[in-house]
C-alpha atoms as a PDB file:
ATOM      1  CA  UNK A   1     -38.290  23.957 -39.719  1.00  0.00           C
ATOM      2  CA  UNK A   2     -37.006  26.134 -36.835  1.00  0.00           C
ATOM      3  CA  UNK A   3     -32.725  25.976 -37.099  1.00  0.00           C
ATOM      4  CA  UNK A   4     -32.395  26.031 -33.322  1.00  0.00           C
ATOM      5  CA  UNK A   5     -34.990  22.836 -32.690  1.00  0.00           C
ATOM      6  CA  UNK A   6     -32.947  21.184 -35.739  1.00  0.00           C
ATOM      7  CA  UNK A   7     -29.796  22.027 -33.692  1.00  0.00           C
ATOM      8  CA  UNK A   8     -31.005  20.963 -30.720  1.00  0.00           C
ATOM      9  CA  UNK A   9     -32.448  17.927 -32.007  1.00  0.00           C
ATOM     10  CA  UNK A  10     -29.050  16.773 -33.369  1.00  0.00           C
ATOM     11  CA  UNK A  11     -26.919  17.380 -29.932  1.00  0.00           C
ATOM     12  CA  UNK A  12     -29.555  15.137 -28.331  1.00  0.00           C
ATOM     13  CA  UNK A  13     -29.059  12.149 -30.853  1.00  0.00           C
ATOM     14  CA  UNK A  14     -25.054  12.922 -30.171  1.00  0.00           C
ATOM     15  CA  UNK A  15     -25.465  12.589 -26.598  1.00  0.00           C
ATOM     16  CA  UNK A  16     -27.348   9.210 -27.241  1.00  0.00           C
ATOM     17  CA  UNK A  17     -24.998   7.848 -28.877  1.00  0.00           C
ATOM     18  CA  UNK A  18     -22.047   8.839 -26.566  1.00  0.00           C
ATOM     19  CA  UNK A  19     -24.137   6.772 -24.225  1.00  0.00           C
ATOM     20  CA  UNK A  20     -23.827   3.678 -26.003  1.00  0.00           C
ATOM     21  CA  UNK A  21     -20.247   3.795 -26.710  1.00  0.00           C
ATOM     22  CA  UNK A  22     -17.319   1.714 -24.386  1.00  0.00           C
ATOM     23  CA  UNK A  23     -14.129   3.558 -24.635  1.00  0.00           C
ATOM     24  CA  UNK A  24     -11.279   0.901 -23.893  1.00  0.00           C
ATOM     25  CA  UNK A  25      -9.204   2.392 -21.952  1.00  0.00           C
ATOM     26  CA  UNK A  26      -5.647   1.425 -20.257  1.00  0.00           C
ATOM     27  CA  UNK A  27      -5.478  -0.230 -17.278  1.00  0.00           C
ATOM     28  CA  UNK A  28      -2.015  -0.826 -15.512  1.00  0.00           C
ATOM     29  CA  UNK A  29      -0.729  -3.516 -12.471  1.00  0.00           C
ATOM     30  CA  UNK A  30       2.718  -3.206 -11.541  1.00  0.00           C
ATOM     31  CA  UNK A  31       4.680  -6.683 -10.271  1.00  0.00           C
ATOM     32  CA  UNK A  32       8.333  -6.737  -8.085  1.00  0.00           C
ATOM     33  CA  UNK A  33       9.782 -10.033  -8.943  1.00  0.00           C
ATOM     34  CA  UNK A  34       9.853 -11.197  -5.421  1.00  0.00           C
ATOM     35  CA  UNK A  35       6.126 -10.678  -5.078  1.00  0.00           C
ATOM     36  CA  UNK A  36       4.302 -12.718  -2.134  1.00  0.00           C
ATOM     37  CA  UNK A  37       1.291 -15.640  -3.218  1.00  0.00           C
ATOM     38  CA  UNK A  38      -1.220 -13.342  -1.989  1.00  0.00           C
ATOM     39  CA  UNK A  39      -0.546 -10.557  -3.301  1.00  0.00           C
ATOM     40  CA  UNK A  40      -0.021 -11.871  -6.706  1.00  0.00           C
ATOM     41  CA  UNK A  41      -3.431 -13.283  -6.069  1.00  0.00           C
ATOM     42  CA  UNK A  42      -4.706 -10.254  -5.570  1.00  0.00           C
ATOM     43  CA  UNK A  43      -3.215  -8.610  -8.618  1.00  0.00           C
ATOM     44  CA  UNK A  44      -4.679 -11.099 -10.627  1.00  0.00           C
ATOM     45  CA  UNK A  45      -8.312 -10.953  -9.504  1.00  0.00           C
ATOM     46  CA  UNK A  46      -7.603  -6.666 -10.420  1.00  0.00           C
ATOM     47  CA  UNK A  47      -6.542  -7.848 -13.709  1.00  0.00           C
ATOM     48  CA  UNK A  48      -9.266 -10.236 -13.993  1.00  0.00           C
ATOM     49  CA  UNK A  49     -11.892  -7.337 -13.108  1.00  0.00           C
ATOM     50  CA  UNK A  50     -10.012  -5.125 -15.875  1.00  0.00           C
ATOM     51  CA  UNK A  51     -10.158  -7.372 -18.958  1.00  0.00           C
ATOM     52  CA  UNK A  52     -13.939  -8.491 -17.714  1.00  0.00           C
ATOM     53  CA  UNK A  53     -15.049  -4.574 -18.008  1.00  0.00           C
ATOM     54  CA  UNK A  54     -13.609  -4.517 -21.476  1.00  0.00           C
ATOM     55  CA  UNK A  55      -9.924  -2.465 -21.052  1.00  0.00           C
ATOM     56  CA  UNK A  56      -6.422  -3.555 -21.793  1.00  0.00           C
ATOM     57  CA  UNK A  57      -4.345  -4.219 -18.956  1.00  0.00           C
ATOM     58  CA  UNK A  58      -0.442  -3.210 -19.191  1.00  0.00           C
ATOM     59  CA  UNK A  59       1.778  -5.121 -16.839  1.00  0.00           C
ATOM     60  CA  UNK A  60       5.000  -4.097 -16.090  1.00  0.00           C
ATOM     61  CA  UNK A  61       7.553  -6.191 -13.817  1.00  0.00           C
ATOM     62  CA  UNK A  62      10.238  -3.866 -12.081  1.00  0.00           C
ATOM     63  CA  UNK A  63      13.387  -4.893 -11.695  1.00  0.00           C
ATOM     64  CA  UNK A  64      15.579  -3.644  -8.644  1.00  0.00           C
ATOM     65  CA  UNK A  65      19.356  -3.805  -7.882  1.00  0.00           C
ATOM     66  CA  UNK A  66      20.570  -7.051  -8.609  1.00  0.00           C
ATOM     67  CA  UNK A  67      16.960  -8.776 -10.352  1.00  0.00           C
ATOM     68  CA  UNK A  68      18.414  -6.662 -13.321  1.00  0.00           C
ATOM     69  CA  UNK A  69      20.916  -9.815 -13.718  1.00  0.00           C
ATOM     70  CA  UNK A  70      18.564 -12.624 -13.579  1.00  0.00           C
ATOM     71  CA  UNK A  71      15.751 -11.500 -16.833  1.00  0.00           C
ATOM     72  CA  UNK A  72      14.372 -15.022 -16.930  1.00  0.00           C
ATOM     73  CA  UNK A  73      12.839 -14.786 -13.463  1.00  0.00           C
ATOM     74  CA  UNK A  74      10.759 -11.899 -15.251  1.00  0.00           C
ATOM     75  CA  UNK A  75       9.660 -14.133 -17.794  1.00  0.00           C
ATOM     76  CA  UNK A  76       8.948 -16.874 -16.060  1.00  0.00           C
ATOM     77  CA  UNK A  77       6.475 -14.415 -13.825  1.00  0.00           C
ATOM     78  CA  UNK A  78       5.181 -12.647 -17.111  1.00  0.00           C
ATOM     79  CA  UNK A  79       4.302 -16.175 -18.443  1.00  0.00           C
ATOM     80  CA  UNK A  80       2.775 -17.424 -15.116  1.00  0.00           C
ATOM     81  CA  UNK A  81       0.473 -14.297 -15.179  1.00  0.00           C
ATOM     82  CA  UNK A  82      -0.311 -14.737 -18.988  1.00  0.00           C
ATOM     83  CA  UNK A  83      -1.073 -18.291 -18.006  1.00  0.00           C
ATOM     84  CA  UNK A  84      -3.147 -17.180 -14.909  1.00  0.00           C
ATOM     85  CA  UNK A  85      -5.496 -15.046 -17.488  1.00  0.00           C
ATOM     86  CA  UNK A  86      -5.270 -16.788 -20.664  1.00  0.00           C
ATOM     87  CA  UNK A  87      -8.917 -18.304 -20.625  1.00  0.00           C
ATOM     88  CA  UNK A  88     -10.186 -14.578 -20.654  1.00  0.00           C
ATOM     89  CA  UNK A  89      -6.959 -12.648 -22.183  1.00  0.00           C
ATOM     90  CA  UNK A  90      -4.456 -12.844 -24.822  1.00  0.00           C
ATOM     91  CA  UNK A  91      -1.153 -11.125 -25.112  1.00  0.00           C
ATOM     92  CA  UNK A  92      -1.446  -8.107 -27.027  1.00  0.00           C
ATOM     93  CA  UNK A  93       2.454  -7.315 -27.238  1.00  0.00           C
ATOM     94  CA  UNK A  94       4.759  -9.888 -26.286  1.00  0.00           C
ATOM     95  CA  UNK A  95       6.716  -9.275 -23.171  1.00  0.00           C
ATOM     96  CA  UNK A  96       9.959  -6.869 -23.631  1.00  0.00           C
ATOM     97  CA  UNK A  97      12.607  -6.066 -21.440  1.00  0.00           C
ATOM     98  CA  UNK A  98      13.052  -2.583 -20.950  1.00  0.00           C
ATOM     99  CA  UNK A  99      15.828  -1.248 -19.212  1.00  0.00           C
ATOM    100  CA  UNK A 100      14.946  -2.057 -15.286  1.00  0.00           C
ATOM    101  CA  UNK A 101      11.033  -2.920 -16.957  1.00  0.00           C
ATOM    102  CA  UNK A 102       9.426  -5.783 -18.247  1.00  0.00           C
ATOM    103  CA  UNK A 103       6.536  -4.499 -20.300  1.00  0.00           C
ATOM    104  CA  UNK A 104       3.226  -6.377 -21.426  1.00  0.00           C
ATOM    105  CA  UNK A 105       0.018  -6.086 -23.216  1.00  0.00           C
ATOM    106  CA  UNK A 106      -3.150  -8.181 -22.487  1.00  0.00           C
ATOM    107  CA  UNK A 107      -6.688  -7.742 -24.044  1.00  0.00           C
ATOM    108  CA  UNK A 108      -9.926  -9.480 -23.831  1.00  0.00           C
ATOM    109  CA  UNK A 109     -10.820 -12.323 -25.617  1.00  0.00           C
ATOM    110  CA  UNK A 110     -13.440 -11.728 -28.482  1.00  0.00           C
END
């Protein structure tokens, strides 16, 4: 058998198989606490496309100035959003305060 056809033959199944594959990758949406209905809305529906197409989605909620005092209005919008999703996602890593950040994981459902 001719090396350079054997070579060539094995780069060709490679790229084949590269084809099939789905790398997950790492989607992120960014939330301000005092974030308007329709905008939220619209965050969500990105998130929804996200975890559809098969990639974690990290969320982080930024605190500014004096939202730094008040963490439970982060967790109250980190649970509305994980509630928002939860028929397609589940949480990944828990929500965790961060300094000014509140950082979360979700990934599609199997």
């Amino acid at each position: 058998m001719d090396y350079g056809k054997y070579k060539f033959e094995q780069k060709k199944k490679e790229k084949e198989a590269k084809k099939k594959q789905h790398v997950q990758e790492v989607k992120e949406m960014k939330f301000k606490l005092n974030i308007e209905k329709h905008d939220y809305e619209t965050k969500i529906k990105h998130i929804r496309e996200f975890i559809q197409d098969g990639d974690k989605v990290r969320v982080w909620i930024w605190f500014r100035g004096r939202e730094n005092v008040h963490p439970e209005l982060g967790d109250k919008l980190a649970q509305k959003i994980i509630e928002d999703v939860s028929d397609i996602a589940v949480v990944e890593k828990t929500p965790v305060k961060e300094g000014r950040n509140m950082m979360f994981t979700l990934i599609p459902k199997k």
